[in-house]
PDB file of N, CA and C in Angstrom:
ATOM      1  N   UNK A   1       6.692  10.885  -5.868  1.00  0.00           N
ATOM      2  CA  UNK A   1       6.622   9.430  -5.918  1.00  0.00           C
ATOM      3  C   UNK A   1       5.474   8.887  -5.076  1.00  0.00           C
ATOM      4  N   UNK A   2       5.152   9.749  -3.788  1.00  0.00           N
ATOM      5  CA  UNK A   2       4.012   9.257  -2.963  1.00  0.00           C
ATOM      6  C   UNK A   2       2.356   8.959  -3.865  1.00  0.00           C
ATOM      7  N   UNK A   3       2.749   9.794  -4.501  1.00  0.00           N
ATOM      8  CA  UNK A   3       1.590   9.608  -5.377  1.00  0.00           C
ATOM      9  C   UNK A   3       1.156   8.217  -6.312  1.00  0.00           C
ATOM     10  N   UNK A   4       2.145   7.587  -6.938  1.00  0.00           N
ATOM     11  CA  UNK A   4       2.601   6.861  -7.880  1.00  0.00           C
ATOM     12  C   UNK A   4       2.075   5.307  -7.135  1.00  0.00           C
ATOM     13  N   UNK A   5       2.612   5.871  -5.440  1.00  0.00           N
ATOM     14  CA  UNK A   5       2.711   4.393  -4.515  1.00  0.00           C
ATOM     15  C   UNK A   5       1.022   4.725  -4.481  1.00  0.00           C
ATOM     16  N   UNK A   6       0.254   5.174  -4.036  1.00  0.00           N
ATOM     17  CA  UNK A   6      -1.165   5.392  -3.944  1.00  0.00           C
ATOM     18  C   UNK A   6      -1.872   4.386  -4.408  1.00  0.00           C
ATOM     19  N   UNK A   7      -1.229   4.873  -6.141  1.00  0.00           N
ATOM     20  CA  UNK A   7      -2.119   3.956  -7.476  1.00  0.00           C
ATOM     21  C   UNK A   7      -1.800   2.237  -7.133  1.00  0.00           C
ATOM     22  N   UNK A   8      -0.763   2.293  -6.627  1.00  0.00           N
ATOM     23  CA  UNK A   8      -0.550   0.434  -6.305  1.00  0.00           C
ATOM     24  C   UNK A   8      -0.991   0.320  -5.176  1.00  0.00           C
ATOM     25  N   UNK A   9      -1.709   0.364  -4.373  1.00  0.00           N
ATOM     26  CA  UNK A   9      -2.091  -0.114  -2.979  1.00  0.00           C
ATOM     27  C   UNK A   9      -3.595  -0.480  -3.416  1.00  0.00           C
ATOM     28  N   UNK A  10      -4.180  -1.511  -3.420  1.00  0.00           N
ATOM     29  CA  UNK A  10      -5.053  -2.255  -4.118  1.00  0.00           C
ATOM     30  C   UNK A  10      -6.444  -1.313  -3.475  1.00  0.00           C
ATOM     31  N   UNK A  11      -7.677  -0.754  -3.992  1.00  0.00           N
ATOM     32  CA  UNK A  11      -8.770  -0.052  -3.737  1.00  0.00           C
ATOM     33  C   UNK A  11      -9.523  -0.518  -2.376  1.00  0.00           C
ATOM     34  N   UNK A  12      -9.825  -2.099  -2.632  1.00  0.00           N
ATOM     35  CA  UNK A  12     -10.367  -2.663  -1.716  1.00  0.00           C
ATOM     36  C   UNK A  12      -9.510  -2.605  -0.716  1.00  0.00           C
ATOM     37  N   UNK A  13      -8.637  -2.657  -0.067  1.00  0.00           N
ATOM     38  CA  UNK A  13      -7.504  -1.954   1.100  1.00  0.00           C
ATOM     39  C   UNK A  13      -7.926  -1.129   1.663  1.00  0.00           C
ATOM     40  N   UNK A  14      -8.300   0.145   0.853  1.00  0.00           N
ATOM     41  CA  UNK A  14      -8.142   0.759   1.382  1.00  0.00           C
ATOM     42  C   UNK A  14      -9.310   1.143   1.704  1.00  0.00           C
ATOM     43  N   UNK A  15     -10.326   0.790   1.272  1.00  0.00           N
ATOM     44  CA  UNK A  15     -12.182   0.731   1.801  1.00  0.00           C
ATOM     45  C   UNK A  15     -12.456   0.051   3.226  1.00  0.00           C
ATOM     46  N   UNK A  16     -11.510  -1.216   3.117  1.00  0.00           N
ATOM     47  CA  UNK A  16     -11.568  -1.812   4.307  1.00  0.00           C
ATOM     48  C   UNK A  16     -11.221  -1.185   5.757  1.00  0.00           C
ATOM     49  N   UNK A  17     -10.113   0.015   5.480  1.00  0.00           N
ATOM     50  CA  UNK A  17      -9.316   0.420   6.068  1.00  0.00           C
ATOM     51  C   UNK A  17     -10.101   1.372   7.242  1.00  0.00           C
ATOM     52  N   UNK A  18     -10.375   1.395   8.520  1.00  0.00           N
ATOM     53  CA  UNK A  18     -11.036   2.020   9.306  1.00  0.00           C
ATOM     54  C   UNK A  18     -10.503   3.691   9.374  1.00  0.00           C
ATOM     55  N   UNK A  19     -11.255   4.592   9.576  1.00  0.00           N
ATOM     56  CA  UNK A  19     -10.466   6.077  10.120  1.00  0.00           C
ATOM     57  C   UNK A  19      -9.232   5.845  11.003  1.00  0.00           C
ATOM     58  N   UNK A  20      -8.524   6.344  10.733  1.00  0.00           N
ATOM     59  CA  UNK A  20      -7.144   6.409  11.346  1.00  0.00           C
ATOM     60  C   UNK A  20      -6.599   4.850  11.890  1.00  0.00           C
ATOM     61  N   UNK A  21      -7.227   4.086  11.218  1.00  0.00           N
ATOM     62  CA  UNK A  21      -6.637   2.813  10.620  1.00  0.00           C
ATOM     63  C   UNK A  21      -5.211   2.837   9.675  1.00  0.00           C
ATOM     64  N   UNK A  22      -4.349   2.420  10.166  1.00  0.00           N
ATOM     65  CA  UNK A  22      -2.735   2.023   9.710  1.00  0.00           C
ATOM     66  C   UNK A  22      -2.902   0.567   8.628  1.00  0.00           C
ATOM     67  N   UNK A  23      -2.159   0.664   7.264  1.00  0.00           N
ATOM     68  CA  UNK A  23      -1.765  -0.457   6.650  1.00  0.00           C
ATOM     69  C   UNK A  23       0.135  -0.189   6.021  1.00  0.00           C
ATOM     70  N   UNK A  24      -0.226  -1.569   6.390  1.00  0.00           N
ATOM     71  CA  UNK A  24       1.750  -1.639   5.883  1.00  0.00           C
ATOM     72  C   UNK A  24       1.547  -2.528   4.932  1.00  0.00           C
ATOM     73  N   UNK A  25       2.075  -2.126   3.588  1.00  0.00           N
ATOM     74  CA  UNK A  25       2.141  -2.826   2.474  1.00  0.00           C
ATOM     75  C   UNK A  25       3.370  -2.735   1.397  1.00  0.00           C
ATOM     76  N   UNK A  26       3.647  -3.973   0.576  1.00  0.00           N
ATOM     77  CA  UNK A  26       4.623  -3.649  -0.308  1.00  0.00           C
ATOM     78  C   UNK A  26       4.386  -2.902  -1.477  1.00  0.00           C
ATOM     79  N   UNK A  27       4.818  -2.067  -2.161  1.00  0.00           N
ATOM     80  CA  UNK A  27       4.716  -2.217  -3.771  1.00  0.00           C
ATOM     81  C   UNK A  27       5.556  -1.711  -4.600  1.00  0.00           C
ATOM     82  N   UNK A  28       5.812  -2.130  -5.894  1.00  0.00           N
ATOM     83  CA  UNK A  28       6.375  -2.070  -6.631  1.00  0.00           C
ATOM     84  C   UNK A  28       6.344  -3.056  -7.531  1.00  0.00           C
ATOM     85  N   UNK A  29       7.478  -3.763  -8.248  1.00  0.00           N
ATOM     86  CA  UNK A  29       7.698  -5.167  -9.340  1.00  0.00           C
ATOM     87  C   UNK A  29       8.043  -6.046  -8.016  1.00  0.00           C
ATOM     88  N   UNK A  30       7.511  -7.413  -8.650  1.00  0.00           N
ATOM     89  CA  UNK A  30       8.259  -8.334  -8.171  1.00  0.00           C
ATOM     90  C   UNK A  30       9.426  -8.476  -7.169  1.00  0.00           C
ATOM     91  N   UNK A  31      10.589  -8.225  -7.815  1.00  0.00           N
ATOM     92  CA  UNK A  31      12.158  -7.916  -7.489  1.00  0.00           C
ATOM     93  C   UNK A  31      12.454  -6.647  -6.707  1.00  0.00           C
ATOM     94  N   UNK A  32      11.678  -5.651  -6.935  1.00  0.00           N
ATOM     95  CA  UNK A  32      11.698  -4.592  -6.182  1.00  0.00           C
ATOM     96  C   UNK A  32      10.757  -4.000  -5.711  1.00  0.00           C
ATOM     97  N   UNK A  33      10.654  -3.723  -4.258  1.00  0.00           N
ATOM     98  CA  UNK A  33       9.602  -3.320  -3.312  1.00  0.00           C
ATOM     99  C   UNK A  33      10.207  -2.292  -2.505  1.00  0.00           C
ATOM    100  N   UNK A  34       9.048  -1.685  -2.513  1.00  0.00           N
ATOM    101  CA  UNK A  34       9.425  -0.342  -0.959  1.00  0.00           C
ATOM    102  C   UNK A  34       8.000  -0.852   0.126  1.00  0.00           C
ATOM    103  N   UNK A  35       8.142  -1.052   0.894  1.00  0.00           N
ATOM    104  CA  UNK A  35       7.246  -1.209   2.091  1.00  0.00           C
ATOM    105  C   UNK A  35       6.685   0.378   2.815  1.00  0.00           C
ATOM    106  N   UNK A  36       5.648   0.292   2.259  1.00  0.00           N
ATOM    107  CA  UNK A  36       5.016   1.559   2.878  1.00  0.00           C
ATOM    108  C   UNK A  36       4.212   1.581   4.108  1.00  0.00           C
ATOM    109  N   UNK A  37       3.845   2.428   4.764  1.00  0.00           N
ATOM    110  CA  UNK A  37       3.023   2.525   5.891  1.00  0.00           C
ATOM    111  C   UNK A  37       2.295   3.519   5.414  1.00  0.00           C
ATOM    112  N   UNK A  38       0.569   3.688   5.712  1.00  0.00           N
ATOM    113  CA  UNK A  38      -0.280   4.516   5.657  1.00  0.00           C
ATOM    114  C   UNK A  38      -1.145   4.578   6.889  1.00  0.00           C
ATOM    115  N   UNK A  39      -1.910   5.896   6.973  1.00  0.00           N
ATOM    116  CA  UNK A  39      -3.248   5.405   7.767  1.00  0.00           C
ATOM    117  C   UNK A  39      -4.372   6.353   7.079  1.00  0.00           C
ATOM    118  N   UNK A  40      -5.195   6.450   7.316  1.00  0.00           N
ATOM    119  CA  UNK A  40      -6.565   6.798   6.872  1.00  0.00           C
ATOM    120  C   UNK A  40      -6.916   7.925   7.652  1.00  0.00           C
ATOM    121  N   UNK A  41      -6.813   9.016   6.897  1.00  0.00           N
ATOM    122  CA  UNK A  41      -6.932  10.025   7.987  1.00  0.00           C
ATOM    123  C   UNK A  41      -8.124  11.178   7.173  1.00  0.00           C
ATOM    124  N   UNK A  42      -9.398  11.585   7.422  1.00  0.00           N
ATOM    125  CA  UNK A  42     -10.333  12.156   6.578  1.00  0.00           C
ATOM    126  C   UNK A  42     -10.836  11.860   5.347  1.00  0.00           C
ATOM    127  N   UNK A  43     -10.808  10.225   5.573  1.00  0.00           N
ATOM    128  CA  UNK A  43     -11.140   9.084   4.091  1.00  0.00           C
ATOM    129  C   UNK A  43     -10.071   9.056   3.354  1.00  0.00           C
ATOM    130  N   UNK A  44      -8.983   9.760   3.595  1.00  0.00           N
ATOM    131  CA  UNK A  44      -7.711   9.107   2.673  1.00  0.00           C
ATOM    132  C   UNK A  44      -6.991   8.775   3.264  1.00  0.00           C
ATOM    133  N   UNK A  45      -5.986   8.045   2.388  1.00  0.00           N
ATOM    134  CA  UNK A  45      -4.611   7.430   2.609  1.00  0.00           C
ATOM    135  C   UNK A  45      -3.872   8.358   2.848  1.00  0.00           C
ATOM    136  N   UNK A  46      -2.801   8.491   3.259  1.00  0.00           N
ATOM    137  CA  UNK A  46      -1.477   9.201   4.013  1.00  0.00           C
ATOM    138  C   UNK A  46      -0.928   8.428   3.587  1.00  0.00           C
ATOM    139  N   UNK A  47       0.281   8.422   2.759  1.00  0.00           N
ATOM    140  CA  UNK A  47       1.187   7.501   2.738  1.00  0.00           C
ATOM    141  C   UNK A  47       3.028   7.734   3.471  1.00  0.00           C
ATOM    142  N   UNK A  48       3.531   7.031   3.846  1.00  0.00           N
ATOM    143  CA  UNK A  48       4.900   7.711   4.207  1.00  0.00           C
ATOM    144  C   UNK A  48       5.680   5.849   3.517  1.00  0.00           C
ATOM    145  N   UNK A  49       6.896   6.026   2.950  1.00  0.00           N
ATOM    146  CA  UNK A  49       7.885   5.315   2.448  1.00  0.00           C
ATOM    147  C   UNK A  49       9.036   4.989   3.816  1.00  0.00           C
ATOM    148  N   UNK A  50       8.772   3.344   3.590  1.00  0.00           N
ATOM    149  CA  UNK A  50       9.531   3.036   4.835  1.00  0.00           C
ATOM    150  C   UNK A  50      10.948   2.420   4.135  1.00  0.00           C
ATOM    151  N   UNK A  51      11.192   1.273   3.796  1.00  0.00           N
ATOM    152  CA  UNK A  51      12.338   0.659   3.979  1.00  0.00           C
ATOM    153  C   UNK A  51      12.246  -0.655   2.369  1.00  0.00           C
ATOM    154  N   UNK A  52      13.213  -0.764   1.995  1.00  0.00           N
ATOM    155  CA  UNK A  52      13.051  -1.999   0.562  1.00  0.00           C
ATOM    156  C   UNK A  52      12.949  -3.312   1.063  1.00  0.00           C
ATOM    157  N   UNK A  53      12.032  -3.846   0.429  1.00  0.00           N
ATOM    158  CA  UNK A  53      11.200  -5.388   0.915  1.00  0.00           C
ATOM    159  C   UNK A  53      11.493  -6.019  -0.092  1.00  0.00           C
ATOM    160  N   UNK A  54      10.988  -7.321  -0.216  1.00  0.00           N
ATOM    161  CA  UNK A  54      10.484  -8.022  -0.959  1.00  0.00           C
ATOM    162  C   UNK A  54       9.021  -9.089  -0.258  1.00  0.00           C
ATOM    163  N   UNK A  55       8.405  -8.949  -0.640  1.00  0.00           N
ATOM    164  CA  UNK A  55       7.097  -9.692  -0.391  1.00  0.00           C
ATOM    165  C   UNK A  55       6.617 -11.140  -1.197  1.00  0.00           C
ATOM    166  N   UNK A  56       5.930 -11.759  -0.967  1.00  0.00           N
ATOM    167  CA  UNK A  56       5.162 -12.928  -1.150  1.00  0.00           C
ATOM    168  C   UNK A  56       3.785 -12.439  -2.267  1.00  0.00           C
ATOM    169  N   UNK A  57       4.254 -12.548  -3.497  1.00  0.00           N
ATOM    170  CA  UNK A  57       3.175 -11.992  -4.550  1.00  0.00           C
ATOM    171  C   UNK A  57       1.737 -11.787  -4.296  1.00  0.00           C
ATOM    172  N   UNK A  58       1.323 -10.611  -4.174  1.00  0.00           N
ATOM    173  CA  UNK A  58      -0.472 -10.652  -3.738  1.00  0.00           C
ATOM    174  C   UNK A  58      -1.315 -11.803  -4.909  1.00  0.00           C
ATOM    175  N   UNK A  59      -1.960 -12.076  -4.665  1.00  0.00           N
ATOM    176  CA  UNK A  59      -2.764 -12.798  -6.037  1.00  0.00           C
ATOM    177  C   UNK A  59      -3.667 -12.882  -5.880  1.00  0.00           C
ATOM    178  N   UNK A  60      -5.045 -12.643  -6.830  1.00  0.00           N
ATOM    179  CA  UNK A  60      -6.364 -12.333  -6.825  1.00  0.00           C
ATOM    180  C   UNK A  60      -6.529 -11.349  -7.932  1.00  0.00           C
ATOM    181  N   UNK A  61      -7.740 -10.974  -7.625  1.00  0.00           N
ATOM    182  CA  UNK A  61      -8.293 -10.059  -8.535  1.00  0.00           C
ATOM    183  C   UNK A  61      -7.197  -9.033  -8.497  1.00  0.00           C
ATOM    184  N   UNK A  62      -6.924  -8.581  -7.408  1.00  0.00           N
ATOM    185  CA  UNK A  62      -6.123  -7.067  -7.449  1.00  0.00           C
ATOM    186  C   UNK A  62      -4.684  -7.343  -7.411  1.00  0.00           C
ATOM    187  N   UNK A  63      -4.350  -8.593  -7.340  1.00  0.00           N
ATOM    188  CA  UNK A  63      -2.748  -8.867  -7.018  1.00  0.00           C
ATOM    189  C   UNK A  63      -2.050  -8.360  -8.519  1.00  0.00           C
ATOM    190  N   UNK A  64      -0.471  -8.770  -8.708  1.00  0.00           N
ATOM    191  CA  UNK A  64       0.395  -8.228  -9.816  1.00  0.00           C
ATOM    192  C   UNK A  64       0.802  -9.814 -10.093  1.00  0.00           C
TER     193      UNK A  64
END
């Protein structure tokens, strides 16, 4: 499933994201969210699955 969460964590995120820079983000639908934590560790994401959210809809180019 870690994989799956990857593809939803918006590109530009994760460009922004410094070396061993941490982001906490939601994703999933609407109605259902898992809140993830990552950090950036050898230009990638790490992801680990924290706890079920619900968030405030991203919106923009990359939002859902």
């Amino acid at each position: 499933m870690i994989g799956l969460l990857w593809q939803r964590v918006p590109p530009p995120l994760v460009e922004q994201l410094a070396e061993g820079g941490r982001l906490v983000a939601p994703v999933g639908s609407r109605g259902v969210q898992t809140c993830i934590v990552g950090h950036k560790e050898d230009g990638e994401l790490q992801i680990e699955e924290s706890i079920g959210c619900v968030f405030v809809p991203l919106i923009g180019r990359h939002g859902w």
